[in-house]
PDB file of N, CA and C in Angstrom:
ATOM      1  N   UNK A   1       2.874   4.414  79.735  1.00  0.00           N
ATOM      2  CA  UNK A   1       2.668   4.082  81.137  1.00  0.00           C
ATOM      3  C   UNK A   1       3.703   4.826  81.979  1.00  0.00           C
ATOM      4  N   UNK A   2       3.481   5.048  83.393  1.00  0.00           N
ATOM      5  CA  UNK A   2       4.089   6.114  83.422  1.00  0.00           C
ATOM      6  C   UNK A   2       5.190   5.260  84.694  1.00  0.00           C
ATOM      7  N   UNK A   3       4.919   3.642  84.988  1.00  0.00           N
ATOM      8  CA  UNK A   3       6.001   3.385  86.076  1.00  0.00           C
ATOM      9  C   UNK A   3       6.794   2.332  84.914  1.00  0.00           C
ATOM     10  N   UNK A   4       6.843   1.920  83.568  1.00  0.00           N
ATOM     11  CA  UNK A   4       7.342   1.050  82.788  1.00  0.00           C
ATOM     12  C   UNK A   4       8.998   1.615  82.650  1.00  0.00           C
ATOM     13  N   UNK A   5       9.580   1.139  82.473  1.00  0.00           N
ATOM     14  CA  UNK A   5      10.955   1.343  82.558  1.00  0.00           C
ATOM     15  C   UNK A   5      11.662   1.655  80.981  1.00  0.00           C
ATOM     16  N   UNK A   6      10.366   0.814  79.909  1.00  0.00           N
ATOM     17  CA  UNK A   6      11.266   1.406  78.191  1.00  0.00           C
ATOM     18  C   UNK A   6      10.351   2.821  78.422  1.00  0.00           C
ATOM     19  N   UNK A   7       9.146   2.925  78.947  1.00  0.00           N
ATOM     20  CA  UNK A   7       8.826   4.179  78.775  1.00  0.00           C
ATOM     21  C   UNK A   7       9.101   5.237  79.554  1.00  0.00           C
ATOM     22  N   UNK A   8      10.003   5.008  80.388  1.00  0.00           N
ATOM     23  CA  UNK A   8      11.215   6.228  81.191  1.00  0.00           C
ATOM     24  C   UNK A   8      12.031   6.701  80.050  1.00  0.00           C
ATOM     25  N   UNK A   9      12.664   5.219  79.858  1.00  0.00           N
ATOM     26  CA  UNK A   9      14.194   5.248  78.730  1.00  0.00           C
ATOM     27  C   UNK A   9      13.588   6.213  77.508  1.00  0.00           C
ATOM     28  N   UNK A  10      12.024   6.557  76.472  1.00  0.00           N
ATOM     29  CA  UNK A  10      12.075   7.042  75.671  1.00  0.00           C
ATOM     30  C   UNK A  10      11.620   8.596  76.391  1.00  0.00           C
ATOM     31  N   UNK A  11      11.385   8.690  77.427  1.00  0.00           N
ATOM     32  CA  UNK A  11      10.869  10.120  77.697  1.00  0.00           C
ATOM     33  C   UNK A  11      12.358  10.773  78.286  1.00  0.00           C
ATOM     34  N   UNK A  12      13.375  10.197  78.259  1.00  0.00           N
ATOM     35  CA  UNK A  12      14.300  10.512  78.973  1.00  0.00           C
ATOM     36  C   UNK A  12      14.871  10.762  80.168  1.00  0.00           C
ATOM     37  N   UNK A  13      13.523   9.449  80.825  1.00  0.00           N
ATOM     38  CA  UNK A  13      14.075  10.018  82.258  1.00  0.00           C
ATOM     39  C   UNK A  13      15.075   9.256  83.167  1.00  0.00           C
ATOM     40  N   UNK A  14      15.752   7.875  82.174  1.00  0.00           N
ATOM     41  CA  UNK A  14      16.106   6.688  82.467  1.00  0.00           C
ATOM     42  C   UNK A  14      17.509   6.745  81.613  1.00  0.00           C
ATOM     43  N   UNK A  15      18.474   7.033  81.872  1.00  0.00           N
ATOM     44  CA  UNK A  15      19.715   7.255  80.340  1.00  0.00           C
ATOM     45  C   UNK A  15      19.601   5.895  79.580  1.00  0.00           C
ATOM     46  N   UNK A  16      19.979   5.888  78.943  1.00  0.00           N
ATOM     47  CA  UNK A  16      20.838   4.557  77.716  1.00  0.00           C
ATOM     48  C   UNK A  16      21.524   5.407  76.937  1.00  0.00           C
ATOM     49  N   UNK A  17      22.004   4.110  76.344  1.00  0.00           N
ATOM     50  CA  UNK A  17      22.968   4.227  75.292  1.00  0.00           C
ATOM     51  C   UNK A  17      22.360   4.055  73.758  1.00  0.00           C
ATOM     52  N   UNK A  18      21.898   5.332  73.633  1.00  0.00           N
ATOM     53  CA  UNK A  18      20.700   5.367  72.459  1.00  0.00           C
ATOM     54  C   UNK A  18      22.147   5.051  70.866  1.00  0.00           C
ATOM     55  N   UNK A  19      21.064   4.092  69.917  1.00  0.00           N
ATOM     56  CA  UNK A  19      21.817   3.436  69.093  1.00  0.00           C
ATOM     57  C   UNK A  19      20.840   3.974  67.883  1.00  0.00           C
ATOM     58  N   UNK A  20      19.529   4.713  68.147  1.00  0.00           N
ATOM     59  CA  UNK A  20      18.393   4.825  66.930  1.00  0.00           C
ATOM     60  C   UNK A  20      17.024   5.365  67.294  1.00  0.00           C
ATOM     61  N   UNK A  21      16.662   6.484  67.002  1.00  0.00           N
ATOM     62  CA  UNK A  21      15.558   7.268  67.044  1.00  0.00           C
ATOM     63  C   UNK A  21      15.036   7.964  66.037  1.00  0.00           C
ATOM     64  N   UNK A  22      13.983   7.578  66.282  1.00  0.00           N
ATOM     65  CA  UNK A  22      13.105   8.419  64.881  1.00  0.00           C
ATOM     66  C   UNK A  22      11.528   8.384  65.529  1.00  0.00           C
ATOM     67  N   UNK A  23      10.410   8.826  65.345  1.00  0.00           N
ATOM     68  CA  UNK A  23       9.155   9.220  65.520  1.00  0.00           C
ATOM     69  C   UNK A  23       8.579   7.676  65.843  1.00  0.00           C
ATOM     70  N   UNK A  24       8.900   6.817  65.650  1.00  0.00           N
ATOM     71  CA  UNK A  24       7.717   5.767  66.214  1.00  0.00           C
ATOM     72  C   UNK A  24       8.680   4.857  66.996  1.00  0.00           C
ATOM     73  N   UNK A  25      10.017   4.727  67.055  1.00  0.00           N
ATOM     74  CA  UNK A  25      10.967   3.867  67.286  1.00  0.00           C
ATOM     75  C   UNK A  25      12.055   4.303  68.428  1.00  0.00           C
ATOM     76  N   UNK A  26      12.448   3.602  68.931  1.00  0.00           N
ATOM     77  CA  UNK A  26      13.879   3.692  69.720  1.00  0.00           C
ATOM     78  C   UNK A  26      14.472   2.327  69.855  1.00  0.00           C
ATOM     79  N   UNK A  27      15.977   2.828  70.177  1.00  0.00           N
ATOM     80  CA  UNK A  27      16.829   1.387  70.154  1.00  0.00           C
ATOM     81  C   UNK A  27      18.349   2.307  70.758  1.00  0.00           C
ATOM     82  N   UNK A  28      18.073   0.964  71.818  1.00  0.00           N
ATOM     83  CA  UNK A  28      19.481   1.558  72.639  1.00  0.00           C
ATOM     84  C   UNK A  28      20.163  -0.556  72.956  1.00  0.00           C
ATOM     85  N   UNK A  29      21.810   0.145  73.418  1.00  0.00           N
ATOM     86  CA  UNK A  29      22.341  -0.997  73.995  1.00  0.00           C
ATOM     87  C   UNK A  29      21.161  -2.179  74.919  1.00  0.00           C
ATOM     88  N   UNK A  30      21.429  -2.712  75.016  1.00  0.00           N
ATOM     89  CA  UNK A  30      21.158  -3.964  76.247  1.00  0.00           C
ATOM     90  C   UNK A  30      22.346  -3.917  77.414  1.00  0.00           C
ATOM     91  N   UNK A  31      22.074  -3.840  78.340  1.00  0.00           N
ATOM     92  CA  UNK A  31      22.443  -3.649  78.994  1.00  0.00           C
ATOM     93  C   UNK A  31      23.369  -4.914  79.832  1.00  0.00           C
ATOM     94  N   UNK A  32      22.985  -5.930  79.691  1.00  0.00           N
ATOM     95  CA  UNK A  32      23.349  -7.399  79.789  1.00  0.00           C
ATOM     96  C   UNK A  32      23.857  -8.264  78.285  1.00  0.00           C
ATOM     97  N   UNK A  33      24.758  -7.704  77.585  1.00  0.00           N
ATOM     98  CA  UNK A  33      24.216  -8.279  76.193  1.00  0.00           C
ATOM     99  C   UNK A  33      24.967  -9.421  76.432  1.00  0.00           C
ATOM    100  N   UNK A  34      24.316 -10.455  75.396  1.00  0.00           N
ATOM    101  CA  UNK A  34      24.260 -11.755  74.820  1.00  0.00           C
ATOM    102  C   UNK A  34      25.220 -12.227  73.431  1.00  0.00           C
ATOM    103  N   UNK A  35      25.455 -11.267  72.902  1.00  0.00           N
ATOM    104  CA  UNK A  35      26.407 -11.160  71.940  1.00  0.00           C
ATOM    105  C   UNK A  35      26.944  -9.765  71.361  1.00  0.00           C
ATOM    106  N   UNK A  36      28.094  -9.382  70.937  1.00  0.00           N
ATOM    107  CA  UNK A  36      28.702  -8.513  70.714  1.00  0.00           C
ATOM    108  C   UNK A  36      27.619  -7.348  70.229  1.00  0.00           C
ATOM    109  N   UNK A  37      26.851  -7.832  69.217  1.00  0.00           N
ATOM    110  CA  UNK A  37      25.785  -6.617  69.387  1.00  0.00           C
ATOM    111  C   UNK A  37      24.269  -7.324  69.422  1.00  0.00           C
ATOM    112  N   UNK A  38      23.726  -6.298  70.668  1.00  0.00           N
ATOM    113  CA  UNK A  38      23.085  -6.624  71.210  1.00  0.00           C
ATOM    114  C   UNK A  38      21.799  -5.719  71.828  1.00  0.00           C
ATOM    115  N   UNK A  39      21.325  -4.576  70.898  1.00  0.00           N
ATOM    116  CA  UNK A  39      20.533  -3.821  70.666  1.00  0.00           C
ATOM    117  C   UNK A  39      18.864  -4.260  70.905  1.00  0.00           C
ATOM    118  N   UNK A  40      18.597  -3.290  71.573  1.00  0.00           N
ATOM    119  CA  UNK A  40      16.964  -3.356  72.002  1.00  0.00           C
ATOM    120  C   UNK A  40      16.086  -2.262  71.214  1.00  0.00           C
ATOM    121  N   UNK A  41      15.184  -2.682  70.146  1.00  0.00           N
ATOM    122  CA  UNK A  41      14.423  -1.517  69.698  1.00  0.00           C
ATOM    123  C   UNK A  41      12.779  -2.030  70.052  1.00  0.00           C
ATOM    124  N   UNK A  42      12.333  -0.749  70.303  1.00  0.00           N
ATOM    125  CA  UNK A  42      11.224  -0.352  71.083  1.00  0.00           C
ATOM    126  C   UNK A  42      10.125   0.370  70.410  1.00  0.00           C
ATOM    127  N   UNK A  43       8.856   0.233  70.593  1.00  0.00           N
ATOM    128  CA  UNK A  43       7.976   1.128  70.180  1.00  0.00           C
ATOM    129  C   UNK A  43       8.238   2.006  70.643  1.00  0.00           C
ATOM    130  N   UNK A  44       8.108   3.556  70.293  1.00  0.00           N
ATOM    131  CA  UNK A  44       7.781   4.707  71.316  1.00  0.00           C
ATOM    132  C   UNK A  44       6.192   4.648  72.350  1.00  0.00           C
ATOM    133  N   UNK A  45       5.441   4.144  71.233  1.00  0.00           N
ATOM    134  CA  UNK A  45       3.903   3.756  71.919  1.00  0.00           C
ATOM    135  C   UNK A  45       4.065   2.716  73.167  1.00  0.00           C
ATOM    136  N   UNK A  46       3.576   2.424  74.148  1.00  0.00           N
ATOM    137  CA  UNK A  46       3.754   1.733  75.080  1.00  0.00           C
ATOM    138  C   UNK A  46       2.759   0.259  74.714  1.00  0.00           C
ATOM    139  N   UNK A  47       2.913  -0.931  74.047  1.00  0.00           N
ATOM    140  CA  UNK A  47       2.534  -2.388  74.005  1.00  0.00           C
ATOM    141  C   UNK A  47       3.106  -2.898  74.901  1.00  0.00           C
ATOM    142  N   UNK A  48       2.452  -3.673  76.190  1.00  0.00           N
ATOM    143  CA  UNK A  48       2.965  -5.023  76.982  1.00  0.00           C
ATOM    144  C   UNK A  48       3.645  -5.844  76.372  1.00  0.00           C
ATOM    145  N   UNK A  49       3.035  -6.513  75.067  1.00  0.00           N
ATOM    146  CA  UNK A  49       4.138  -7.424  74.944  1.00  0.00           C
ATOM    147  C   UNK A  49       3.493  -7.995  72.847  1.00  0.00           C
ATOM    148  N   UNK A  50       3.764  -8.665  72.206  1.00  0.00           N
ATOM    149  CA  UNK A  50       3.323  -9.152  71.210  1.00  0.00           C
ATOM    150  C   UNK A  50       2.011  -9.519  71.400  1.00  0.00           C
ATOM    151  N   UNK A  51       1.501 -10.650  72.309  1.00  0.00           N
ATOM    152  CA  UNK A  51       0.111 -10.970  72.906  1.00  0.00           C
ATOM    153  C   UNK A  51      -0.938  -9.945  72.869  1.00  0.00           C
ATOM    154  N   UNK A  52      -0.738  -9.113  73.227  1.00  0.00           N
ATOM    155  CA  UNK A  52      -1.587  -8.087  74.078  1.00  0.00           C
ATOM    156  C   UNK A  52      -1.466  -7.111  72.434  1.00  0.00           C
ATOM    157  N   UNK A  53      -0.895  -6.800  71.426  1.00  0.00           N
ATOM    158  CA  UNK A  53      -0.971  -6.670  70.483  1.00  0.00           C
ATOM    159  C   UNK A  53      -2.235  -6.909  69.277  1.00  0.00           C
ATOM    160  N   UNK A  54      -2.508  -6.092  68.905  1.00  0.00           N
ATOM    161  CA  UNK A  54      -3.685  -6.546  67.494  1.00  0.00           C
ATOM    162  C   UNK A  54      -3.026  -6.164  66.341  1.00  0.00           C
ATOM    163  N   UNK A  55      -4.144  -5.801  65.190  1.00  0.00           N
ATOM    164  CA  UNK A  55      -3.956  -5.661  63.747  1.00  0.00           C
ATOM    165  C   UNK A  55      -3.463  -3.963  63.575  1.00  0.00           C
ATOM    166  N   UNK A  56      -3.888  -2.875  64.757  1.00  0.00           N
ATOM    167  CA  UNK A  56      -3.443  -1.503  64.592  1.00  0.00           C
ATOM    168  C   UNK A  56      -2.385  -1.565  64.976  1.00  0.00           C
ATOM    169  N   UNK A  57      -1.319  -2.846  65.430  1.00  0.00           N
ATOM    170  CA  UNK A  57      -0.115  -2.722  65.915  1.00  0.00           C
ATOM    171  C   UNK A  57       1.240  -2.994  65.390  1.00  0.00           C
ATOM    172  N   UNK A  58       0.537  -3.567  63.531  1.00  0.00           N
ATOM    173  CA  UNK A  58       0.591  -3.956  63.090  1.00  0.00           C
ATOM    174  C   UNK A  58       2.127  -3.847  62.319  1.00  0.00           C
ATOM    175  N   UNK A  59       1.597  -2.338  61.621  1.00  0.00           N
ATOM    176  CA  UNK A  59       2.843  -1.463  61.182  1.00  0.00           C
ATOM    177  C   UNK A  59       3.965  -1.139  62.492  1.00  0.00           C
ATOM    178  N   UNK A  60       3.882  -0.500  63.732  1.00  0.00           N
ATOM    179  CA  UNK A  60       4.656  -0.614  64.211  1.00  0.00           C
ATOM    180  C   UNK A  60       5.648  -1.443  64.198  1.00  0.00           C
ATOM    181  N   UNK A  61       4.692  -3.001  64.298  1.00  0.00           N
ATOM    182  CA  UNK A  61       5.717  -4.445  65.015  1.00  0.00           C
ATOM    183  C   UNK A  61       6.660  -4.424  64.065  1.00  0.00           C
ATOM    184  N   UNK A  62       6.009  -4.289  62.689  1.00  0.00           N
ATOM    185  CA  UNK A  62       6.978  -4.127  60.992  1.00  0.00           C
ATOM    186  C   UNK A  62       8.080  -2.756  61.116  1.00  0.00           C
ATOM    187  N   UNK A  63       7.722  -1.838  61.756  1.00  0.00           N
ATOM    188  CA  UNK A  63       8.507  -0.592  61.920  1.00  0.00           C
ATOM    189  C   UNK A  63       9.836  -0.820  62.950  1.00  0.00           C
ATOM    190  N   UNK A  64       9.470  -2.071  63.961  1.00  0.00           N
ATOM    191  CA  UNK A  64      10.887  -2.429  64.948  1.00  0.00           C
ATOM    192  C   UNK A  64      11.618  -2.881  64.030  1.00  0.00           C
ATOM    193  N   UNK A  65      11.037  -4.121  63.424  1.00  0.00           N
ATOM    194  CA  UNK A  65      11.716  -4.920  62.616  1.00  0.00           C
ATOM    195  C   UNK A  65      12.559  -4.442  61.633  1.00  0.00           C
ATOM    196  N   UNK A  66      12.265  -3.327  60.883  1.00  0.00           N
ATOM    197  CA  UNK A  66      12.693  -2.229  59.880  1.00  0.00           C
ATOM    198  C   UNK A  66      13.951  -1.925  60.485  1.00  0.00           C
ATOM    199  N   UNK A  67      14.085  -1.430  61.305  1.00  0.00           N
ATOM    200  CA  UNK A  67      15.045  -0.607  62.313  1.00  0.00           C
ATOM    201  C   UNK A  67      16.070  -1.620  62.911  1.00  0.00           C
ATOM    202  N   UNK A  68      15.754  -2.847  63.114  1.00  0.00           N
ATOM    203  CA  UNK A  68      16.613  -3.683  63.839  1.00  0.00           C
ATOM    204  C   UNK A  68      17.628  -4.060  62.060  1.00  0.00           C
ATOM    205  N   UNK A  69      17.053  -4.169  60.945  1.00  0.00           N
ATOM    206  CA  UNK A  69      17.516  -4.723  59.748  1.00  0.00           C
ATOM    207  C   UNK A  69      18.442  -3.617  59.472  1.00  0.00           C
ATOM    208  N   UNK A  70      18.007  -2.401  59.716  1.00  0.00           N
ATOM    209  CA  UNK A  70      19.005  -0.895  59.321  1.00  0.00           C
ATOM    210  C   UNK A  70      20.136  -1.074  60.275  1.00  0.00           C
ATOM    211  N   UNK A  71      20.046  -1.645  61.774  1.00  0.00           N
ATOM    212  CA  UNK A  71      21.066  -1.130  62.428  1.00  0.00           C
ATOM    213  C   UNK A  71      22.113  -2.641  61.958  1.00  0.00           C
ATOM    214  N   UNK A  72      21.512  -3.876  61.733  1.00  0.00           N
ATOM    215  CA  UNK A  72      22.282  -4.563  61.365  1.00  0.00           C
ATOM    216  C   UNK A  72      23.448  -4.510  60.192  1.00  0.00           C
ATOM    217  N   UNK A  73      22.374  -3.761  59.224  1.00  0.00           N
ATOM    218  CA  UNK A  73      23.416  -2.954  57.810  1.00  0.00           C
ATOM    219  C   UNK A  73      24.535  -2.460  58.202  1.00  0.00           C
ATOM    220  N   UNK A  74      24.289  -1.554  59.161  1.00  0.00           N
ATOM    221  CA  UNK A  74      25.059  -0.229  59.673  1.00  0.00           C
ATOM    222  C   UNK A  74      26.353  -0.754  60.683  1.00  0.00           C
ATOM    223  N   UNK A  75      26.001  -1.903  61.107  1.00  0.00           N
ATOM    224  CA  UNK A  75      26.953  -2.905  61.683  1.00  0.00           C
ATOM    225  C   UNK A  75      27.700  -4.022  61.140  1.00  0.00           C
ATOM    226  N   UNK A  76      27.315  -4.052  60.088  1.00  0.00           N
ATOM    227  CA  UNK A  76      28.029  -4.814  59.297  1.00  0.00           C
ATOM    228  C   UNK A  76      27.888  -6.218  59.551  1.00  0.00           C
ATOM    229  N   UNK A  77      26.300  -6.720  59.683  1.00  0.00           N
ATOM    230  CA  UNK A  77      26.475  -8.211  60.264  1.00  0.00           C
ATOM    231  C   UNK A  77      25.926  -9.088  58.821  1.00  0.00           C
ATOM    232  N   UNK A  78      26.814  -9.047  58.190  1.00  0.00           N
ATOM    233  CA  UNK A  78      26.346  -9.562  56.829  1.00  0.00           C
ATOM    234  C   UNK A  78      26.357 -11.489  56.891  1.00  0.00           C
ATOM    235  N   UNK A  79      26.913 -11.850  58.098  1.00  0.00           N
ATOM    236  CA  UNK A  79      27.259 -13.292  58.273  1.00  0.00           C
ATOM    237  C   UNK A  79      25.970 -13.460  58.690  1.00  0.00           C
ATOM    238  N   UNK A  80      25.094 -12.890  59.620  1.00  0.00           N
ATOM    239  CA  UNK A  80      23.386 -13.056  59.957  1.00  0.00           C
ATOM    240  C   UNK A  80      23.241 -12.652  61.148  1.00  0.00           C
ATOM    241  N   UNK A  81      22.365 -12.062  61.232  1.00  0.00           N
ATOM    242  CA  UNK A  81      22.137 -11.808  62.803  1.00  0.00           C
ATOM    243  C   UNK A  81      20.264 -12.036  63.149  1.00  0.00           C
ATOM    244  N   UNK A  82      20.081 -12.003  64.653  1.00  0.00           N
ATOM    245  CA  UNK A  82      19.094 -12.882  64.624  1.00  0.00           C
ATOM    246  C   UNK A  82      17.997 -11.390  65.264  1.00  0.00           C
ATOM    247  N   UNK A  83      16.770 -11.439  65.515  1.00  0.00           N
ATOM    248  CA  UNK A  83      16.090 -10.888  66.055  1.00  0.00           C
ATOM    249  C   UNK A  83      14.840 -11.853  66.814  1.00  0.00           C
ATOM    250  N   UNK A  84      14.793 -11.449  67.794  1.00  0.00           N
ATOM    251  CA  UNK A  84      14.040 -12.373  68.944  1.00  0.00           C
ATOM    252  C   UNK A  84      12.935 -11.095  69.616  1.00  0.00           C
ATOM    253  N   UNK A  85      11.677 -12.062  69.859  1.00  0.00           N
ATOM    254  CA  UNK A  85      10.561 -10.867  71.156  1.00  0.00           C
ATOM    255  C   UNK A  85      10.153 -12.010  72.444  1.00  0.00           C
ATOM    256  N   UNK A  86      10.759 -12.197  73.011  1.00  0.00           N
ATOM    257  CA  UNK A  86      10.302 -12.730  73.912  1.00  0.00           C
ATOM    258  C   UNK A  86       8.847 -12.635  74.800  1.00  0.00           C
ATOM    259  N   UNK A  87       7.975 -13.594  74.747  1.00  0.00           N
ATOM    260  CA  UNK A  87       6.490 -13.124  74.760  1.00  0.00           C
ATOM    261  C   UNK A  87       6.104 -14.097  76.165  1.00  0.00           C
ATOM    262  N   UNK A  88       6.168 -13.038  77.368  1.00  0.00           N
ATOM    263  CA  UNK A  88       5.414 -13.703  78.775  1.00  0.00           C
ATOM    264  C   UNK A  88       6.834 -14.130  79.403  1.00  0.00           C
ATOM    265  N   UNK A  89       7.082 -14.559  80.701  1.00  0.00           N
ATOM    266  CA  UNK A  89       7.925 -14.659  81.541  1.00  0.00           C
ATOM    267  C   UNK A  89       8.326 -15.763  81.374  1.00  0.00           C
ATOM    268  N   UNK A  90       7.754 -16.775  81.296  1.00  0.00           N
ATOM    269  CA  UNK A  90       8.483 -18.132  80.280  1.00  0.00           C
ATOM    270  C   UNK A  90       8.722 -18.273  79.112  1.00  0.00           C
ATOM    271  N   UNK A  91       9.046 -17.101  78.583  1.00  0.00           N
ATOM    272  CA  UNK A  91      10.099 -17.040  77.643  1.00  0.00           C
ATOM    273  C   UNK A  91      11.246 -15.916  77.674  1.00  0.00           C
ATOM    274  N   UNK A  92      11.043 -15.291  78.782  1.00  0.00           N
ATOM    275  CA  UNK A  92      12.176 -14.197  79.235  1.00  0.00           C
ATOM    276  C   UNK A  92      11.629 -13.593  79.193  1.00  0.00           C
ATOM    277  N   UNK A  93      10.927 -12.292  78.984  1.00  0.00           N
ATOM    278  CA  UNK A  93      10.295 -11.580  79.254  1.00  0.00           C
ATOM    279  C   UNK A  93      10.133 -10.682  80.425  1.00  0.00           C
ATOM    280  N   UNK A  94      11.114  -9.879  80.408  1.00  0.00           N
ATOM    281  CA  UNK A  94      10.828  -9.110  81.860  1.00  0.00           C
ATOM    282  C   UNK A  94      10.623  -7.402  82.273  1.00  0.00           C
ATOM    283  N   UNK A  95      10.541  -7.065  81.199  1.00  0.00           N
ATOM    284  CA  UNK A  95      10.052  -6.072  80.843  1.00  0.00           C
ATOM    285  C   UNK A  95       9.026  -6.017  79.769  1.00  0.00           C
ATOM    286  N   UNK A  96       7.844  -5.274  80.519  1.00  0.00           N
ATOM    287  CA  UNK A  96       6.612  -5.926  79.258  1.00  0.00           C
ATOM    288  C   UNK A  96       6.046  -4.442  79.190  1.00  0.00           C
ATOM    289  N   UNK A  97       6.746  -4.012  77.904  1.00  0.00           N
ATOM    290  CA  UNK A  97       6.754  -3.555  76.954  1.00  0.00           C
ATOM    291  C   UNK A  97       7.672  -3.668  75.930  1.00  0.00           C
ATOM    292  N   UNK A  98       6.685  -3.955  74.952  1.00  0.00           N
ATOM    293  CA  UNK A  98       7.332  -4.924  73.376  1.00  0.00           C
ATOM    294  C   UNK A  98       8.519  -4.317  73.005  1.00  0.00           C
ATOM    295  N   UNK A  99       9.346  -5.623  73.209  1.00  0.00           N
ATOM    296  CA  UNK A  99      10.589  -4.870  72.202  1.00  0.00           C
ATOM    297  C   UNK A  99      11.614  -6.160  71.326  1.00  0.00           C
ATOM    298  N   UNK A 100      12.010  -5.352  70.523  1.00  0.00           N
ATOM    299  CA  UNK A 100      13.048  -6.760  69.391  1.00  0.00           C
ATOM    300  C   UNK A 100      14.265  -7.067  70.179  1.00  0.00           C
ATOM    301  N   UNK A 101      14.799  -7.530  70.519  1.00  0.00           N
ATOM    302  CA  UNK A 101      16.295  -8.003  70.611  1.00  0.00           C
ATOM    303  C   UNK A 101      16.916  -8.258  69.067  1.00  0.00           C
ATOM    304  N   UNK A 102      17.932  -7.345  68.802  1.00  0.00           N
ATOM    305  CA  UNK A 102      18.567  -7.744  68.022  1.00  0.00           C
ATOM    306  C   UNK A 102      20.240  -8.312  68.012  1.00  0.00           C
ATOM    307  N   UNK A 103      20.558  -9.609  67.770  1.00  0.00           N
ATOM    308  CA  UNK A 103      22.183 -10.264  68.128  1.00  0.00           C
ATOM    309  C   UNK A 103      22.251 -10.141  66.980  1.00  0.00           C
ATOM    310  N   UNK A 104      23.817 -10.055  67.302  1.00  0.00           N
ATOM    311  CA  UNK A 104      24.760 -10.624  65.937  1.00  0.00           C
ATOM    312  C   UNK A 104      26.254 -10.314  65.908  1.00  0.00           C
ATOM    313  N   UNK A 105      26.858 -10.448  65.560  1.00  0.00           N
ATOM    314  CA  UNK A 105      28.224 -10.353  65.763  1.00  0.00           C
ATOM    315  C   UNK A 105      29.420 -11.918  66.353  1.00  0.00           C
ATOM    316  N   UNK A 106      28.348 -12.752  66.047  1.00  0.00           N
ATOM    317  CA  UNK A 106      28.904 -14.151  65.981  1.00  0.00           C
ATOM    318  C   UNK A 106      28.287 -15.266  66.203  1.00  0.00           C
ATOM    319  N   UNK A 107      28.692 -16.229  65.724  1.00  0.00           N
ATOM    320  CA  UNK A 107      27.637 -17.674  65.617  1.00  0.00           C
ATOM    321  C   UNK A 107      26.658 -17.292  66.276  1.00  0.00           C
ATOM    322  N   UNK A 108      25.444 -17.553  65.983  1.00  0.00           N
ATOM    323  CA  UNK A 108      24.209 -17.835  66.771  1.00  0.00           C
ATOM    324  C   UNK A 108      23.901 -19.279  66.734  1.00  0.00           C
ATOM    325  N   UNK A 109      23.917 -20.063  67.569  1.00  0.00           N
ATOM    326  CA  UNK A 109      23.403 -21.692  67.505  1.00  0.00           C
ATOM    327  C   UNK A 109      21.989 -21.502  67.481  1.00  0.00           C
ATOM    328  N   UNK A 110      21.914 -23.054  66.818  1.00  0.00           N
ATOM    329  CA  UNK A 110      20.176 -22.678  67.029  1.00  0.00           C
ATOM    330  C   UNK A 110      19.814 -24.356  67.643  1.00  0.00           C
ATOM    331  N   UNK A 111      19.213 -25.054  68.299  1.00  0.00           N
ATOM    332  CA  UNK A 111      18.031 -24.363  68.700  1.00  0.00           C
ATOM    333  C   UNK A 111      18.190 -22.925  70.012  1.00  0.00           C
ATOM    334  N   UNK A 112      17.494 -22.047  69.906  1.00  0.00           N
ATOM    335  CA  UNK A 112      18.354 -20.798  71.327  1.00  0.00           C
ATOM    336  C   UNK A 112      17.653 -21.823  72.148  1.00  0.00           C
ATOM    337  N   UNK A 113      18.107 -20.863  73.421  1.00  0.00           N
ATOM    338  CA  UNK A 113      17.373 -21.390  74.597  1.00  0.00           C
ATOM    339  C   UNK A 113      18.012 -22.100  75.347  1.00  0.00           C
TER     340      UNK A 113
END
């Protein structure tokens, strides 16, 4: 889409603080983060949101997830770290195009929210 704001950030027309790229994926800082690390990975393909998602979207959604588990390795969050998609505006959601939040880098309470 060409006014979406992750799909500026992967065409390069938007900077970040790129953390992970490869052919179907991106993942940069958060910009507001929530805990010490606090990484956003992204389809390169443009999805609104999980909802709006089917069964060809399938491998991707598995391909964020992949990528959020590598950068956690690579960070050393062996105590746990969490990954969240926030789906529609009552649940945060404010940029709709799909992406993981990945925390970690200290307690996560649960229930969130």
């Amino acid at each position: 889409m060409n006014d979406c704001l992750f799909c500026k950030i992967v065409r390069g027309q938007i900077p970040s603080k790129k953390v992970y790229d490869d052919e179907h994926t991106y993942a940069f800082e958060d910009i507001d983060p929530k805990a010490p690390t606090h990484v956003l990975i992204i389809p390169k393909r443009h999805i609104p949101g999980l909802k709006e998602a089917d069964t060809s979207d399938a491998e991707i959604i598995g391909r964020c997830h992949i990528t959020a588990a590598q950068i956690a390795q690579e960070r050393k969050l062996e105590e746990g770290y969490r990954t969240v998609l926030n789906v529609g505006p009552a649940a945060g959601q404010s940029v709709f195009h799909m992406h993981v939040h990945l925390l970690g880098g200290r307690k996560l309470n649960w229930p969130p929210g």
